[in-house]
C-alpha atoms as a PDB file:
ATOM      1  CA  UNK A   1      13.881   0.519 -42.099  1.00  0.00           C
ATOM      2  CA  UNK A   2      10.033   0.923 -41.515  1.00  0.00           C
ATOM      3  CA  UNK A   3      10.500  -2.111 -38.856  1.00  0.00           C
ATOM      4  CA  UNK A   4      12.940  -0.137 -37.148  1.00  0.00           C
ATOM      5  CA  UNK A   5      10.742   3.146 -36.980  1.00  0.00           C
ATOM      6  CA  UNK A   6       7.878   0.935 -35.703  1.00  0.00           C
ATOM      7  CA  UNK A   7       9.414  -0.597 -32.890  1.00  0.00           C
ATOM      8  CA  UNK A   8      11.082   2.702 -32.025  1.00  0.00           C
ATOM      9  CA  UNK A   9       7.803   4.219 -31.537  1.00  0.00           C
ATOM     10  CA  UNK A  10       6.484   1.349 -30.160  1.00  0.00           C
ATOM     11  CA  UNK A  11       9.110   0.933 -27.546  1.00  0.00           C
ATOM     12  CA  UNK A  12       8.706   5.244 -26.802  1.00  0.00           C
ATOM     13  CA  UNK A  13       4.948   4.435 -26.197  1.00  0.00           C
ATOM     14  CA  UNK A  14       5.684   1.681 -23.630  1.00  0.00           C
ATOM     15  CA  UNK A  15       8.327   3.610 -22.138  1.00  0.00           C
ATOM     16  CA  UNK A  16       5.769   5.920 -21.459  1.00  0.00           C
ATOM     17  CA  UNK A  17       2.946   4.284 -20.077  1.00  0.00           C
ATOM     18  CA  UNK A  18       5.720   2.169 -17.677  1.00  0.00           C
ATOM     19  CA  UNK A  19       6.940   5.910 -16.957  1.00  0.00           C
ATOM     20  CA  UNK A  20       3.202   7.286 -15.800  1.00  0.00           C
ATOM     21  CA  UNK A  21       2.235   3.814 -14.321  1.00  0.00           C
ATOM     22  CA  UNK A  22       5.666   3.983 -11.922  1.00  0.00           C
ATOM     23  CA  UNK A  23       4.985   7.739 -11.169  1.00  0.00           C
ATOM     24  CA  UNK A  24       1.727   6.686 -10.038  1.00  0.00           C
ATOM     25  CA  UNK A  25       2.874   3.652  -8.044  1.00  0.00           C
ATOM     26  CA  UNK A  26       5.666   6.342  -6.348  1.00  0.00           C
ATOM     27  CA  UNK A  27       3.224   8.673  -5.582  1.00  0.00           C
ATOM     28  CA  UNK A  28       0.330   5.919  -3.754  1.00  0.00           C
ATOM     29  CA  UNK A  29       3.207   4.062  -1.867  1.00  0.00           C
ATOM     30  CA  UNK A  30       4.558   7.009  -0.756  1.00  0.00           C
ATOM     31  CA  UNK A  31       1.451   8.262   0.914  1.00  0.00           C
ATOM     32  CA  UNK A  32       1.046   5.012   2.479  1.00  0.00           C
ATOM     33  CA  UNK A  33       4.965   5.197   3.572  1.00  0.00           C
ATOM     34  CA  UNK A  34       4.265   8.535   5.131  1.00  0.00           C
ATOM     35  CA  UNK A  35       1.196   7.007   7.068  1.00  0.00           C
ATOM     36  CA  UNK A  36       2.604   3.808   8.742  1.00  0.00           C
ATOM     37  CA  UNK A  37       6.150   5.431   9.227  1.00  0.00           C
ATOM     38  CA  UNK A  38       3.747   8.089  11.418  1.00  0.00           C
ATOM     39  CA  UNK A  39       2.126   4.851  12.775  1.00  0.00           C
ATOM     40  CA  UNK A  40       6.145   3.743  13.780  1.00  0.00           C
ATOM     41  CA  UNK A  41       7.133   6.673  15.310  1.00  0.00           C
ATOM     42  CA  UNK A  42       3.989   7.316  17.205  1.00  0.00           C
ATOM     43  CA  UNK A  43       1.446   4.651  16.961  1.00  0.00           C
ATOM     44  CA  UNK A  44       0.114   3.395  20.292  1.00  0.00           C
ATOM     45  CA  UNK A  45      -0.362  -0.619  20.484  1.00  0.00           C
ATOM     46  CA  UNK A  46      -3.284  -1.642  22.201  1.00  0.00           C
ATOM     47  CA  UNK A  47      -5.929  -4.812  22.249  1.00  0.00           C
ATOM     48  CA  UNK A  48      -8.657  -4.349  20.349  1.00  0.00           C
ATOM     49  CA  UNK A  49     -11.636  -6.709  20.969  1.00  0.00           C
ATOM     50  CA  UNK A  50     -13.320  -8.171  18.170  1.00  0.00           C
ATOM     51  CA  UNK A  51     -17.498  -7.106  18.416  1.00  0.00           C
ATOM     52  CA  UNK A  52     -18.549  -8.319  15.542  1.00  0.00           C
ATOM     53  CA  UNK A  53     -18.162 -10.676  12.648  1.00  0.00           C
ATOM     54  CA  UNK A  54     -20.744 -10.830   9.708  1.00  0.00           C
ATOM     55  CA  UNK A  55     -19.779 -12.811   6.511  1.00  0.00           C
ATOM     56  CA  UNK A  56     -21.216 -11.248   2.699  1.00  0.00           C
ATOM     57  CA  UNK A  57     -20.786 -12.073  -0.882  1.00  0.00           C
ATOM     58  CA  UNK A  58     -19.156 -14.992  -0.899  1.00  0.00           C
ATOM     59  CA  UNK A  59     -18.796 -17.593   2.243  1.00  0.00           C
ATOM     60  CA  UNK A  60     -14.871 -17.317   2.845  1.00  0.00           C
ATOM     61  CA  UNK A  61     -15.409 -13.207   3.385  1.00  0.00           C
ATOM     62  CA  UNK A  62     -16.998 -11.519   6.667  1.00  0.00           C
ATOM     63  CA  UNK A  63     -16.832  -7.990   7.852  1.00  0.00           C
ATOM     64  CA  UNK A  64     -15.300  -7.318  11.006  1.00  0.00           C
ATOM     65  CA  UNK A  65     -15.777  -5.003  13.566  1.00  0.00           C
ATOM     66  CA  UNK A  66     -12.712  -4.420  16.035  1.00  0.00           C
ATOM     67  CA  UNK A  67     -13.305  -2.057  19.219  1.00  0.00           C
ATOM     68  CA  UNK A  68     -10.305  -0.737  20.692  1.00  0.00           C
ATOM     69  CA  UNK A  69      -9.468   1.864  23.650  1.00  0.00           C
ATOM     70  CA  UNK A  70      -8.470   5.350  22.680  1.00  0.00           C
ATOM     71  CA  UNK A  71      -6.093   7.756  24.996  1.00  0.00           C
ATOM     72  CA  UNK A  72      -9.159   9.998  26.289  1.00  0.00           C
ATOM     73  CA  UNK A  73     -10.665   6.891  27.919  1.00  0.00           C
ATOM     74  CA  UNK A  74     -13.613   6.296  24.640  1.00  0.00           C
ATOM     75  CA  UNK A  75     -13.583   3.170  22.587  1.00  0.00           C
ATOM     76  CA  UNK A  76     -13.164   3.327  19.084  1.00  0.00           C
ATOM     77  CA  UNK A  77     -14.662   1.133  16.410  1.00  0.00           C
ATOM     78  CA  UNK A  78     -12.305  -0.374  13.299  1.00  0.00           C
ATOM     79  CA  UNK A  79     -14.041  -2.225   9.886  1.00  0.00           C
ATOM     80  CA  UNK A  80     -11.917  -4.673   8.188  1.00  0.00           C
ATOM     81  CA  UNK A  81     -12.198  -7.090   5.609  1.00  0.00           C
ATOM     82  CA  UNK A  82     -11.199 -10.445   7.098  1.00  0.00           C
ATOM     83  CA  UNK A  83     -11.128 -13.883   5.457  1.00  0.00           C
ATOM     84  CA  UNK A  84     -13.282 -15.975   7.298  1.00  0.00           C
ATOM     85  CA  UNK A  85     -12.310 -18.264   9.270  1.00  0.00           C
ATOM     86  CA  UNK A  86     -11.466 -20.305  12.656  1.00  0.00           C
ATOM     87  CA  UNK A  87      -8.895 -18.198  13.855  1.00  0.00           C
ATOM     88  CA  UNK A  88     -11.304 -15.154  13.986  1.00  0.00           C
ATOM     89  CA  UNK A  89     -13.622 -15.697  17.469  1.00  0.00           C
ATOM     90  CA  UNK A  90     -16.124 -12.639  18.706  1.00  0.00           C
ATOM     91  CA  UNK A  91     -14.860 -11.460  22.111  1.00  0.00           C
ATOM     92  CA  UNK A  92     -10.877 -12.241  21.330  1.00  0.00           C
ATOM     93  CA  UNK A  93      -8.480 -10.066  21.836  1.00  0.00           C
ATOM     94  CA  UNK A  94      -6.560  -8.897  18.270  1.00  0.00           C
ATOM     95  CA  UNK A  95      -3.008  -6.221  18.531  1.00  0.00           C
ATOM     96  CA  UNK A  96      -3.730  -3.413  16.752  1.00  0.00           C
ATOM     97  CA  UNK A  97      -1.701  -0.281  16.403  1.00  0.00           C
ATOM     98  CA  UNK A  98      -3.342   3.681  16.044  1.00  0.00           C
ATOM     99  CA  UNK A  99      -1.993   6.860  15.669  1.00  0.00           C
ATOM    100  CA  UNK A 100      -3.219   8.895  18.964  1.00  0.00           C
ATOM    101  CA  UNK A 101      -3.642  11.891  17.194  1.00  0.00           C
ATOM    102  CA  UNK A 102      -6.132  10.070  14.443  1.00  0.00           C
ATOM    103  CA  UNK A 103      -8.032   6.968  15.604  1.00  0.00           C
ATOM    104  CA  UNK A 104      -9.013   6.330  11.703  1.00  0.00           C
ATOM    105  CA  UNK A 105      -5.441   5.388  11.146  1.00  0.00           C
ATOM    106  CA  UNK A 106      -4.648   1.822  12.191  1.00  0.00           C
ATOM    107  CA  UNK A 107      -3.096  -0.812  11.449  1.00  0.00           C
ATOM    108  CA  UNK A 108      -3.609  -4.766  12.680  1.00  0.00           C
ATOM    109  CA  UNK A 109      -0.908  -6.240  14.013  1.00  0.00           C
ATOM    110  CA  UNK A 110       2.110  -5.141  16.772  1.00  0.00           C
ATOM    111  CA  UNK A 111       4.445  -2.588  16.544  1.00  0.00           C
ATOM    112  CA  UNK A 112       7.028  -5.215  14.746  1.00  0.00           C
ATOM    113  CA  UNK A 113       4.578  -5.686  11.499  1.00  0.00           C
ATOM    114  CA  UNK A 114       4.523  -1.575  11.673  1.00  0.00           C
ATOM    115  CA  UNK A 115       7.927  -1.329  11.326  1.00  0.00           C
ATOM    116  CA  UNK A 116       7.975  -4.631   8.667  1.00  0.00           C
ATOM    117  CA  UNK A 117       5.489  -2.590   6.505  1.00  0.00           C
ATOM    118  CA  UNK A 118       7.539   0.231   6.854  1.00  0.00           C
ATOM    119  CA  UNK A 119      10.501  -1.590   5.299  1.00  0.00           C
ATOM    120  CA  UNK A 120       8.600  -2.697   2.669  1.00  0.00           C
ATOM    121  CA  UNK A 121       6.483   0.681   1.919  1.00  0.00           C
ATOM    122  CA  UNK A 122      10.414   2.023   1.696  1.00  0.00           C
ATOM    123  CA  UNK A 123      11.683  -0.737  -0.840  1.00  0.00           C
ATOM    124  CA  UNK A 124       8.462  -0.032  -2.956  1.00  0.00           C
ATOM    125  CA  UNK A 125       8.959   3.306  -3.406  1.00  0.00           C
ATOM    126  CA  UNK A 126      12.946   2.705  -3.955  1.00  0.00           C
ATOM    127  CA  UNK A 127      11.480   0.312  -6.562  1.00  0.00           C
ATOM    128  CA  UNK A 128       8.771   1.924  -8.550  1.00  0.00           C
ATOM    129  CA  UNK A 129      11.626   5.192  -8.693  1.00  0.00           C
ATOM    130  CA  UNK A 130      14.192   2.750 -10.191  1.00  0.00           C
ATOM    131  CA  UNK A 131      11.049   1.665 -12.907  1.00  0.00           C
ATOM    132  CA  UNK A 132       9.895   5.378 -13.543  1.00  0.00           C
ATOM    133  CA  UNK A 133      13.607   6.458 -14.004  1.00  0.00           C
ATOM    134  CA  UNK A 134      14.802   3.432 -16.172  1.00  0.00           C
ATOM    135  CA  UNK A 135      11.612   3.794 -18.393  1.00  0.00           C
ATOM    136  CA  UNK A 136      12.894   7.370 -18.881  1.00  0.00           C
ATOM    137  CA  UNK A 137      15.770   6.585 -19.918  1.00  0.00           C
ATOM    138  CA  UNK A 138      14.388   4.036 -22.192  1.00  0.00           C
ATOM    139  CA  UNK A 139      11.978   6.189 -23.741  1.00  0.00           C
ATOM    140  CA  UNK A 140      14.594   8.966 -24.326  1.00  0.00           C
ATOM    141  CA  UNK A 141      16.850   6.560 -26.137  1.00  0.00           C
ATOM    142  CA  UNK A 142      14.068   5.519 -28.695  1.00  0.00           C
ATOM    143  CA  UNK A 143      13.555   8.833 -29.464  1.00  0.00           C
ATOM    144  CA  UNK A 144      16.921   9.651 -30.052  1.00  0.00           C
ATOM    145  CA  UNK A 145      16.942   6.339 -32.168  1.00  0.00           C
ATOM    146  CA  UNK A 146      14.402   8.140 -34.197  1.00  0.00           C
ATOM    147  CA  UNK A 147      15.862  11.283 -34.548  1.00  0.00           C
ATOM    148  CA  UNK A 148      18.680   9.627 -35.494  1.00  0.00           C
ATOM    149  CA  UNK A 149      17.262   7.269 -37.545  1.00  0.00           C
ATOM    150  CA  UNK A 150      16.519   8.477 -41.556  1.00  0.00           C
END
């Protein structure tokens, strides 16, 4: 009967760590939905040229430095990550997608991988809700197991 009680409690404590890590997971991708589903509805695709390209840490890695128009008539500078490589030249044109409003938010790509990563922003959140609610569950019928249990 001990065995029983042990993986009971067991089983509540996972429950709720899969609970708080799927809460957390919600609450991240759901920001991020909120910011490329703005990005969707309003975004503005433009070429932005690539300035600069400066590899660190390791040699596949380089910093990149995209320049892209704004609306007022200004340029704009973006920092990314890249893997480096030959499909990256200086002084190529690259799509990339900003919010008029806020030139920090942008995302690489055309307005088709916007509305892709919105599609899969949506299915994440559907997905960690599905994991926070079934670990509920879960975690409420081990501790009714243990209540119940003598």
């Amino acid at each position: 009967m001990t065995l029983v009680i042990a993986v009971l409690v067991l089983f509540v404590v996972a429950s709720a760590a899969v609970c708080i890590f799927g809460l957390m997971l919600m609450s991240g991708e759901g920001s991020e939905l909120k910011r490329v589903t703005k990005l969707a509805e309003s975004g503005i695709e433009v070429e932005a040229k690539l300035v600069s390209l400066v590899p660190f840490g390791n040699r596949r890695y380089a910093s990149a430095t995209y320049e892209f128009p704004t609306p007022d008539g200004g340029t704009a500078r973006h920092n990314k990550g890249e893997t480096f490589g030959p499909a990256l030249v200086v002084g190529d044109p690259y799509p990339l997608v900003h919010d008029p409003e806020n030139a920090k938010s942008v995302h690489m790509g055309t307005m088709a991988t916007v509305r892709r990563e919105v599609r899969f922003r949506r299915s994440s959140v559907r997905g960690a809700k599905r994991t926070a609610l079934v670990s509920f569950a879960a975690g409420v019928l081990a501790t009714v197991g243990l209540i119940v249990s003598p």
